[in-house]
PDB file of N, CA and C in Angstrom:
ATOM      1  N   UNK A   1       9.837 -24.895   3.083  1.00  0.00           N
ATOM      2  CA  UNK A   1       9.694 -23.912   4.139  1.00  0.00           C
ATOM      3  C   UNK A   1       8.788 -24.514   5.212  1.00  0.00           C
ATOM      4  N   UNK A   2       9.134 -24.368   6.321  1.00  0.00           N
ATOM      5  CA  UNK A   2       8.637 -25.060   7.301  1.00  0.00           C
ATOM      6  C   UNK A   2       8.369 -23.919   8.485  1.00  0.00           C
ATOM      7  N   UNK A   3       7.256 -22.654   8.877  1.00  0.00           N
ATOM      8  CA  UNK A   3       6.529 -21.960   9.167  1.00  0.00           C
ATOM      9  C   UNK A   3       5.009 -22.112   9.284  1.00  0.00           C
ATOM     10  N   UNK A   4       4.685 -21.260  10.530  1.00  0.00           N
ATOM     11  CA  UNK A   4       3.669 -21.784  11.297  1.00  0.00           C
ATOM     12  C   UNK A   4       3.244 -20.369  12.381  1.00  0.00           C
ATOM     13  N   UNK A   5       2.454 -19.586  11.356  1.00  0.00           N
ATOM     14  CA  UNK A   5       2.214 -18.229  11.988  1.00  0.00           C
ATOM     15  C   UNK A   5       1.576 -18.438  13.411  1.00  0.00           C
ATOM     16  N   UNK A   6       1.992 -17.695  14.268  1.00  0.00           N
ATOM     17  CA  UNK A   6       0.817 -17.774  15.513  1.00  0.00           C
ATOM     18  C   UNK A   6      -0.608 -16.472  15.809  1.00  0.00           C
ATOM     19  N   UNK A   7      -1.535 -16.825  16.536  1.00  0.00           N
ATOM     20  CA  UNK A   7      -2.119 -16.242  17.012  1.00  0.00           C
ATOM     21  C   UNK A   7      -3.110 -15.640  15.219  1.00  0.00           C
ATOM     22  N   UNK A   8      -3.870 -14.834  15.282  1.00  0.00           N
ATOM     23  CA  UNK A   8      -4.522 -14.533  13.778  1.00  0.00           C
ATOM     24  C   UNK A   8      -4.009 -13.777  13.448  1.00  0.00           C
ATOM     25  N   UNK A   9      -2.747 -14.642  12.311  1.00  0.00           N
ATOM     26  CA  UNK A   9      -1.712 -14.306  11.747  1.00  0.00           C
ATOM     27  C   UNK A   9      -2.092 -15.315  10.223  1.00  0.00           C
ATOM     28  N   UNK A  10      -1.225 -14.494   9.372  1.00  0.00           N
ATOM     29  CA  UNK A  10      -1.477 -16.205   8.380  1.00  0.00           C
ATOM     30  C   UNK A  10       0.036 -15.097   7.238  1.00  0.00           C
ATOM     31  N   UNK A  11       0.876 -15.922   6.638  1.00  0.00           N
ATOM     32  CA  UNK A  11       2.104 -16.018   6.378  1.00  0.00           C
ATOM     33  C   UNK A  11       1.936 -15.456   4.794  1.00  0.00           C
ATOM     34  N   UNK A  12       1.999 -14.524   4.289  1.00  0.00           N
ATOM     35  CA  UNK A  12       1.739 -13.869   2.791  1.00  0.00           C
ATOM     36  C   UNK A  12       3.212 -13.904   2.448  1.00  0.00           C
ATOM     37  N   UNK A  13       3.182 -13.794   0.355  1.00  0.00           N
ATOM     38  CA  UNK A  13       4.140 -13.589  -0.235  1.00  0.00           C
ATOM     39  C   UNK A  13       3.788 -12.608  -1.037  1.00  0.00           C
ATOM     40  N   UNK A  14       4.291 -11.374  -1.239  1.00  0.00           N
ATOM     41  CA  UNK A  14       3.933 -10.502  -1.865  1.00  0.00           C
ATOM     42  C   UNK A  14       3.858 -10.986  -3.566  1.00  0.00           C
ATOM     43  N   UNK A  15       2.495 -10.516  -4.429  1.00  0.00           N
ATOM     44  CA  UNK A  15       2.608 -10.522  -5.984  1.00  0.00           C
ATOM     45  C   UNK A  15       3.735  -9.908  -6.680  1.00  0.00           C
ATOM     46  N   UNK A  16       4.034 -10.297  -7.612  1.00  0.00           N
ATOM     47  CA  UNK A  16       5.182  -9.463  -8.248  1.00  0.00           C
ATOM     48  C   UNK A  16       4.542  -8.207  -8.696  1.00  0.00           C
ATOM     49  N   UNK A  17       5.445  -7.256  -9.003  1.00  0.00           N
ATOM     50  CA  UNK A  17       4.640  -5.775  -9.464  1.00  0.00           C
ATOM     51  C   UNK A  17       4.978  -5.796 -10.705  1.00  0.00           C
ATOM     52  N   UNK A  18       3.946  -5.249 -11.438  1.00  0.00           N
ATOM     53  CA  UNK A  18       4.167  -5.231 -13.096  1.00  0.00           C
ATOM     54  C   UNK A  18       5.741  -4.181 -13.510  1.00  0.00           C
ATOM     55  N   UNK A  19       6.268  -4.417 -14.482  1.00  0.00           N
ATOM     56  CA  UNK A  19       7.852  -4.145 -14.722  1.00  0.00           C
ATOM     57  C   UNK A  19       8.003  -3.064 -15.939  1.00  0.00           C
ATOM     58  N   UNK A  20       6.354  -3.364 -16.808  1.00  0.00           N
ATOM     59  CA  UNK A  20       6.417  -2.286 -17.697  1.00  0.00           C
ATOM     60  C   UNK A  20       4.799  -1.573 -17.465  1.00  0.00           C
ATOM     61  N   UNK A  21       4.729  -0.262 -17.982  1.00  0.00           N
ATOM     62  CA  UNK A  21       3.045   0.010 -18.002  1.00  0.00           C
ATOM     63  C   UNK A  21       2.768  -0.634 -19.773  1.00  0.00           C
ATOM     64  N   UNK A  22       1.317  -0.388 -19.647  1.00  0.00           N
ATOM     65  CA  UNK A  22       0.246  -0.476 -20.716  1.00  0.00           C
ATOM     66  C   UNK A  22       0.674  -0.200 -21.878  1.00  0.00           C
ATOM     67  N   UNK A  23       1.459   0.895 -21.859  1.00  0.00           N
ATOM     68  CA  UNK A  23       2.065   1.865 -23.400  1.00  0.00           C
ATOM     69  C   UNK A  23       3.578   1.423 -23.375  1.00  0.00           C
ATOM     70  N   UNK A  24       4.119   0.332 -22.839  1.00  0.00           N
ATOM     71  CA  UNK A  24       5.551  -0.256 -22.864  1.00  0.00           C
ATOM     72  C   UNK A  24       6.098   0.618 -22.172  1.00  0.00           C
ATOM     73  N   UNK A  25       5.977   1.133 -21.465  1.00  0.00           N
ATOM     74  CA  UNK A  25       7.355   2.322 -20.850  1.00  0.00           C
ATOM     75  C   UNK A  25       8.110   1.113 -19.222  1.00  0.00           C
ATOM     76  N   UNK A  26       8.888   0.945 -19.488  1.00  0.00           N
ATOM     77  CA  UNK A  26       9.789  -0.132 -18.841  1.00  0.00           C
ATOM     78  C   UNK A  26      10.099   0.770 -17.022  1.00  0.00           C
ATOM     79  N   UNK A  27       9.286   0.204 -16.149  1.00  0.00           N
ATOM     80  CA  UNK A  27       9.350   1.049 -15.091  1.00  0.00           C
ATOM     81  C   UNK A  27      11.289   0.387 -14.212  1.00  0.00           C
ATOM     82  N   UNK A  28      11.405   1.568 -13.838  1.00  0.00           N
ATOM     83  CA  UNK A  28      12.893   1.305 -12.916  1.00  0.00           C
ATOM     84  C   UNK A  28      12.624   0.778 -11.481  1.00  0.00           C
ATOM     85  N   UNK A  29      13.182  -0.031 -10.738  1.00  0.00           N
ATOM     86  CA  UNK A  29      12.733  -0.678  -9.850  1.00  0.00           C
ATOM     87  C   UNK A  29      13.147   0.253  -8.331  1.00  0.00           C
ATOM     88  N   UNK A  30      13.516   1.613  -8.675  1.00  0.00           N
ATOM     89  CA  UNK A  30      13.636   2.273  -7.757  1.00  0.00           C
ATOM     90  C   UNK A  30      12.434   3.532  -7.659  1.00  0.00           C
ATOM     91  N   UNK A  31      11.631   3.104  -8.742  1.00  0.00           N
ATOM     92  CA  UNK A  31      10.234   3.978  -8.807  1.00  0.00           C
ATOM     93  C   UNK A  31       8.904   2.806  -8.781  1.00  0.00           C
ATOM     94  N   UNK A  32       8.970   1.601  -8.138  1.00  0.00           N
ATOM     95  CA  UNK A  32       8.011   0.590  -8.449  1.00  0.00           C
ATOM     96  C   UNK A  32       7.667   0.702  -6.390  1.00  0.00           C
ATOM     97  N   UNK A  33       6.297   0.826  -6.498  1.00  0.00           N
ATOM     98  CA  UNK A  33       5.541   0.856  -5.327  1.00  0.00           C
ATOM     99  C   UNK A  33       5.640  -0.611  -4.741  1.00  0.00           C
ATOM    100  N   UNK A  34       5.423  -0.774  -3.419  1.00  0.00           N
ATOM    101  CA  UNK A  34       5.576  -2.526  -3.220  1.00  0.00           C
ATOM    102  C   UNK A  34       3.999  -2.364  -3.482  1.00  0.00           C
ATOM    103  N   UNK A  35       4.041  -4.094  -4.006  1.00  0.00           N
ATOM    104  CA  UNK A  35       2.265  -4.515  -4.370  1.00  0.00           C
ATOM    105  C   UNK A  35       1.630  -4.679  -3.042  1.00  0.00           C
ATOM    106  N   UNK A  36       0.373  -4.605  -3.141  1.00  0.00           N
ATOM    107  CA  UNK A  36      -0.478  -4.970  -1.815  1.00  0.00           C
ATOM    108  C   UNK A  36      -1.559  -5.793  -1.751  1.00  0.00           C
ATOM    109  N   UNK A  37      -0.958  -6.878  -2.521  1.00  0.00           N
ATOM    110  CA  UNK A  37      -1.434  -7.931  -2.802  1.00  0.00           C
ATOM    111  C   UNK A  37      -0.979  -9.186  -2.546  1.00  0.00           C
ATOM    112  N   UNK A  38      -1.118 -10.457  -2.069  1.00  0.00           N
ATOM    113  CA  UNK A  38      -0.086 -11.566  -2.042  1.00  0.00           C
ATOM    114  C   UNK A  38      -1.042 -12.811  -1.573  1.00  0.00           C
ATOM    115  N   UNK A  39      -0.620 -13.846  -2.068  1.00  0.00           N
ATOM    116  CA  UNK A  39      -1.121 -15.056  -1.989  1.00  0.00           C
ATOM    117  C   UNK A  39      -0.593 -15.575  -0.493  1.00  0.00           C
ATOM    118  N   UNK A  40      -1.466 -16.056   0.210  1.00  0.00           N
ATOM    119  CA  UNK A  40      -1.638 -16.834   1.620  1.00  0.00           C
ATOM    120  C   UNK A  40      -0.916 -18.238   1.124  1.00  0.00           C
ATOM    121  N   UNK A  41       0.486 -18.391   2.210  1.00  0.00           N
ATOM    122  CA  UNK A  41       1.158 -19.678   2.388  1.00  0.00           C
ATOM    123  C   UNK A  41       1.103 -20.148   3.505  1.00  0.00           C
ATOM    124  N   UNK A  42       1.011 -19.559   4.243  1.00  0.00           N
ATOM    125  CA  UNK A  42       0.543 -20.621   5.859  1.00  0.00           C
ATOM    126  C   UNK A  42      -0.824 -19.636   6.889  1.00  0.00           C
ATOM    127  N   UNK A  43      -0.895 -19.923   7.631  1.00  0.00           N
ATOM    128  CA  UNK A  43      -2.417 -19.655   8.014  1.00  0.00           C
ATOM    129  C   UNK A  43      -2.104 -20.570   9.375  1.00  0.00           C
ATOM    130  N   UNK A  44      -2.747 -19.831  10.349  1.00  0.00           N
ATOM    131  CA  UNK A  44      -2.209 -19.796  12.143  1.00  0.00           C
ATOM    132  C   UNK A  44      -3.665 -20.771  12.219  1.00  0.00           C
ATOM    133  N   UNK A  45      -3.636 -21.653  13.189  1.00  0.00           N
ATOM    134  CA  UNK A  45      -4.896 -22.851  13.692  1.00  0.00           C
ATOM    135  C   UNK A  45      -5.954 -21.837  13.770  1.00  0.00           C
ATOM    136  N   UNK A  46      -5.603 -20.726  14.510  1.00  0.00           N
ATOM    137  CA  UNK A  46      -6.602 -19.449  15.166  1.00  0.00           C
ATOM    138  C   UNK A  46      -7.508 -18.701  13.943  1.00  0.00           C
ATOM    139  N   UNK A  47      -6.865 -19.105  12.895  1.00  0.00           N
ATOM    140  CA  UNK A  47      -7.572 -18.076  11.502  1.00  0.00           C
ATOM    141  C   UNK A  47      -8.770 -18.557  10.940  1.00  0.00           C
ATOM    142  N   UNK A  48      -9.795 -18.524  10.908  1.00  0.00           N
ATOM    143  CA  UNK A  48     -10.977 -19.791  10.127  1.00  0.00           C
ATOM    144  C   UNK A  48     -11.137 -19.068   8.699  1.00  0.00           C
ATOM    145  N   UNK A  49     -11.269 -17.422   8.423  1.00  0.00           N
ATOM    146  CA  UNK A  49     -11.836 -16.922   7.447  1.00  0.00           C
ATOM    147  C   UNK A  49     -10.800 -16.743   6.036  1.00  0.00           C
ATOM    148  N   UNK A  50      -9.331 -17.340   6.051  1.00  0.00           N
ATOM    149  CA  UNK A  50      -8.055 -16.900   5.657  1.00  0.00           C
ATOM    150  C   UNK A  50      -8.048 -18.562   5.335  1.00  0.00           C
ATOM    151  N   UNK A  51      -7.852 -19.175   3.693  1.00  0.00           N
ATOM    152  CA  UNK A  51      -7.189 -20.924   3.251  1.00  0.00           C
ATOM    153  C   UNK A  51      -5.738 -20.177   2.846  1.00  0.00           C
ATOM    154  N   UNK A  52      -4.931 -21.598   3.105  1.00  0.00           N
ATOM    155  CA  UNK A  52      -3.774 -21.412   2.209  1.00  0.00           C
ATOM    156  C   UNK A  52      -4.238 -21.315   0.714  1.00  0.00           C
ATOM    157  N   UNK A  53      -3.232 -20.296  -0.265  1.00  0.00           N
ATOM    158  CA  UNK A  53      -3.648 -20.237  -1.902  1.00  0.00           C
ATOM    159  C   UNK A  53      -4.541 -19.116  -2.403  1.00  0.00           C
ATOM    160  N   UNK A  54      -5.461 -18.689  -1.035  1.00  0.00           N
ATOM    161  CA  UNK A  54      -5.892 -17.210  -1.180  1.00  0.00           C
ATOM    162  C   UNK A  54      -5.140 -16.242  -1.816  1.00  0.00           C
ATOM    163  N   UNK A  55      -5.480 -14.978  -2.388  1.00  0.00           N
ATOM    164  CA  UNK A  55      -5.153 -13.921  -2.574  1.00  0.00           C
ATOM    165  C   UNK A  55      -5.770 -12.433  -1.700  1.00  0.00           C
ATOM    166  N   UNK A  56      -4.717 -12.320  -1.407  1.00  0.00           N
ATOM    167  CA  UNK A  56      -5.400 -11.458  -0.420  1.00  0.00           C
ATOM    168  C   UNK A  56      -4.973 -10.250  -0.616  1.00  0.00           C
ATOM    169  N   UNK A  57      -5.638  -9.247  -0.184  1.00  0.00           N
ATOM    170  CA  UNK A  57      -5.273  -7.455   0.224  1.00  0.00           C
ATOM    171  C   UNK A  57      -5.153  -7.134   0.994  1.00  0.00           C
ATOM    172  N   UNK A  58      -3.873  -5.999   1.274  1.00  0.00           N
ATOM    173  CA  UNK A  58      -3.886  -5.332   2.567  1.00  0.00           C
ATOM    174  C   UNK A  58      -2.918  -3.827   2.375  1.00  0.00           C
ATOM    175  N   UNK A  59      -3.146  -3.273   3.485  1.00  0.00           N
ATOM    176  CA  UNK A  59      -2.298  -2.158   3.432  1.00  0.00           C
ATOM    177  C   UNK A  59      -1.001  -1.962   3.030  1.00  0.00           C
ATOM    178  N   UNK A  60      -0.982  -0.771   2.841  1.00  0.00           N
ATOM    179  CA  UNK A  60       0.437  -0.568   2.657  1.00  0.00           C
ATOM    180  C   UNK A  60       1.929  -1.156   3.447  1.00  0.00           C
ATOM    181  N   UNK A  61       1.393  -0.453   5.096  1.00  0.00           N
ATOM    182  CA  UNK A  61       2.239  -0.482   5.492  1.00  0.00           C
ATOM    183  C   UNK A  61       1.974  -2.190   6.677  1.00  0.00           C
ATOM    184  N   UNK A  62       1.035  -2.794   6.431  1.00  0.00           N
ATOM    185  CA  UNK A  62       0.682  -3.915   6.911  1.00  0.00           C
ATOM    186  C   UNK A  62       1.832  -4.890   7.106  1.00  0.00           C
ATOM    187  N   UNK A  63       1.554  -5.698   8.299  1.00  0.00           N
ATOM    188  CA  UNK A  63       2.478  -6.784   8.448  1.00  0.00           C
ATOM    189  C   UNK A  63       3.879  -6.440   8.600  1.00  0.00           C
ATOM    190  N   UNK A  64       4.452  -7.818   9.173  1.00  0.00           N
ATOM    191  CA  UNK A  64       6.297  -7.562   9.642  1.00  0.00           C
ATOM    192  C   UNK A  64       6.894  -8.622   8.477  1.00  0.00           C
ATOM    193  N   UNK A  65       7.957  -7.729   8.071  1.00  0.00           N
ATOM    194  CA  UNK A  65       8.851  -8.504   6.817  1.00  0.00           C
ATOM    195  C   UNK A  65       9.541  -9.737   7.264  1.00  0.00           C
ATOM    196  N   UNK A  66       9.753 -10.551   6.931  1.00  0.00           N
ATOM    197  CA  UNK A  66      10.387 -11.990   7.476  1.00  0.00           C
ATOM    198  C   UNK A  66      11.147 -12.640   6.204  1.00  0.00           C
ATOM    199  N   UNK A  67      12.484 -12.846   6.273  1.00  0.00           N
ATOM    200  CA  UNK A  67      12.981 -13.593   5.658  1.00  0.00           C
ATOM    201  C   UNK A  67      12.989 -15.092   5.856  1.00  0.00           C
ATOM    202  N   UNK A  68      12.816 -15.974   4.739  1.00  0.00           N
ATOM    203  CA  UNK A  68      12.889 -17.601   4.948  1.00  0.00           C
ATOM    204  C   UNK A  68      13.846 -17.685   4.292  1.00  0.00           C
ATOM    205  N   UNK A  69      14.532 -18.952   3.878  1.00  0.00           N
ATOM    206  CA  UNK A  69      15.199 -19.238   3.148  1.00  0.00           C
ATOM    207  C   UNK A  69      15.802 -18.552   1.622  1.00  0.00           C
ATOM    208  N   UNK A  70      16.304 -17.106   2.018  1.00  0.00           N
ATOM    209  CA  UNK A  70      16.658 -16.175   0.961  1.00  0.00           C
ATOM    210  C   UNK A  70      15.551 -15.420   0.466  1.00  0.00           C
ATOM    211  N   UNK A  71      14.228 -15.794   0.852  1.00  0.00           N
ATOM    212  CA  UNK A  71      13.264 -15.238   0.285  1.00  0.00           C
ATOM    213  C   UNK A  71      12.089 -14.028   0.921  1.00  0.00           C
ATOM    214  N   UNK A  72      11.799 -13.169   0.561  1.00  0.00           N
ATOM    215  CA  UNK A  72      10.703 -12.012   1.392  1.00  0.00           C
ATOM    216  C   UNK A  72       9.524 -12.191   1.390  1.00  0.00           C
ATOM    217  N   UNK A  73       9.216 -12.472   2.718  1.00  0.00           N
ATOM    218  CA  UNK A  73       7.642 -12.812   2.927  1.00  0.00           C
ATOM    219  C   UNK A  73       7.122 -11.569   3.745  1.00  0.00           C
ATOM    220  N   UNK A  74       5.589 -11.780   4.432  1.00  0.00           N
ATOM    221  CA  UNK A  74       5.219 -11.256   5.676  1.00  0.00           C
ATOM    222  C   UNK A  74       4.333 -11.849   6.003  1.00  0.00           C
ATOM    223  N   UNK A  75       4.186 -11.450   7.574  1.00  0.00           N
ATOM    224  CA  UNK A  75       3.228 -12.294   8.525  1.00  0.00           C
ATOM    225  C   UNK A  75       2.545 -10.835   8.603  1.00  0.00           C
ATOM    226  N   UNK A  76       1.022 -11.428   8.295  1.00  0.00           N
ATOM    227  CA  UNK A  76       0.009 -10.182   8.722  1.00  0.00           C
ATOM    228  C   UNK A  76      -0.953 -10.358   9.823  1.00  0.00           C
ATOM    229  N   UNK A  77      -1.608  -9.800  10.440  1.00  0.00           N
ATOM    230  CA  UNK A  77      -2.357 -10.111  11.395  1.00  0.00           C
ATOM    231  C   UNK A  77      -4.043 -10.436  10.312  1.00  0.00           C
ATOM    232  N   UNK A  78      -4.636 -10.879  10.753  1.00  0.00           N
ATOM    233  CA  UNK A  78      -5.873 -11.267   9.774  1.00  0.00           C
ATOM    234  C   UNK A  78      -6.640  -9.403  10.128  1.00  0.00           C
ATOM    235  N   UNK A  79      -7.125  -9.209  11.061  1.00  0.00           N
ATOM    236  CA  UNK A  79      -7.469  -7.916  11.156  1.00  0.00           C
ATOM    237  C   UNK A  79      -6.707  -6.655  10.353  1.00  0.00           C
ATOM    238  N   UNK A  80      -5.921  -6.743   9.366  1.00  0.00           N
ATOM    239  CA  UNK A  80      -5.071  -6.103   8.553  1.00  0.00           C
ATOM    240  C   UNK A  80      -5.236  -6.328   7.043  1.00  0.00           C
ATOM    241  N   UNK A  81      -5.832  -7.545   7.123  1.00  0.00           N
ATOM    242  CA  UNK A  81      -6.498  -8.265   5.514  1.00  0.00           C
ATOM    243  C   UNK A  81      -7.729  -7.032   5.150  1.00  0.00           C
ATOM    244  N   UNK A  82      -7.422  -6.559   3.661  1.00  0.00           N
ATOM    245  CA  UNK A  82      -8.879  -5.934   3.649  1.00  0.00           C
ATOM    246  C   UNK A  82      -9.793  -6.776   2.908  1.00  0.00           C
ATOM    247  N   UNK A  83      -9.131  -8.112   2.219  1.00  0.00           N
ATOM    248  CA  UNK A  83      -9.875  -8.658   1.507  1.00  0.00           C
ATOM    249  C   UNK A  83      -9.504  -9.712   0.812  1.00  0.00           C
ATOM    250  N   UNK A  84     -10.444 -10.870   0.371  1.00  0.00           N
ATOM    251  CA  UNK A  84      -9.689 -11.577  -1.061  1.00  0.00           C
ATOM    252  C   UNK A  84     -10.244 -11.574  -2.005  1.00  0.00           C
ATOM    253  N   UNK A  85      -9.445 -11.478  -2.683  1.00  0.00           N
ATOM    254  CA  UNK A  85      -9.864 -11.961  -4.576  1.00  0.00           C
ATOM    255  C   UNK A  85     -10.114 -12.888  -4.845  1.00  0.00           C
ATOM    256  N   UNK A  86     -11.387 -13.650  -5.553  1.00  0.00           N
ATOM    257  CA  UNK A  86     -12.074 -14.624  -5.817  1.00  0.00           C
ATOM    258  C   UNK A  86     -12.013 -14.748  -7.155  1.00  0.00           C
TER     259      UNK A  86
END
């Protein structure tokens, strides 16, 4: 993949969402929330506080969906990040 967010932007892939709960009950993928979580794959020159490989948080309704090569990403604005996981 060859992407290159602009402006303070940096290029997320959403985490997968867990498929069963705690007590095995096997969730249906038309009752599974999207995660709001996702690891940082590209990162705009403009971003200093955002590495590629991060895990990051953000809103729900955060960022624009972008397809690459068959696959679902999003570009978020860094002001939309609430955070990373360390």
């Amino acid at each position: 993949m060859n992407f290159q967010p602009l402006g303070k932007r940096v290029l997320v892939q959403r985490l997968e969402e867990a498929t069963k709960t705690a007590s095995g009950i096997i969730i249906p993928d038309n009752a599974k929330e999207k995660p709001s979580q996702g690891t940082v794959l590209a990162v705009s020159t403009e971003v200093e506080n955002v590495a590629i490989g991060d895990t990051v948080v953000f809103g729900k309704y955060a960022g624009s969906e972008l397809t690459l090569e068959g696959k679902a990403y999003l570009v978020i604005a860094t002001e939309d990040l609430l955070g990373i996981i360390k």
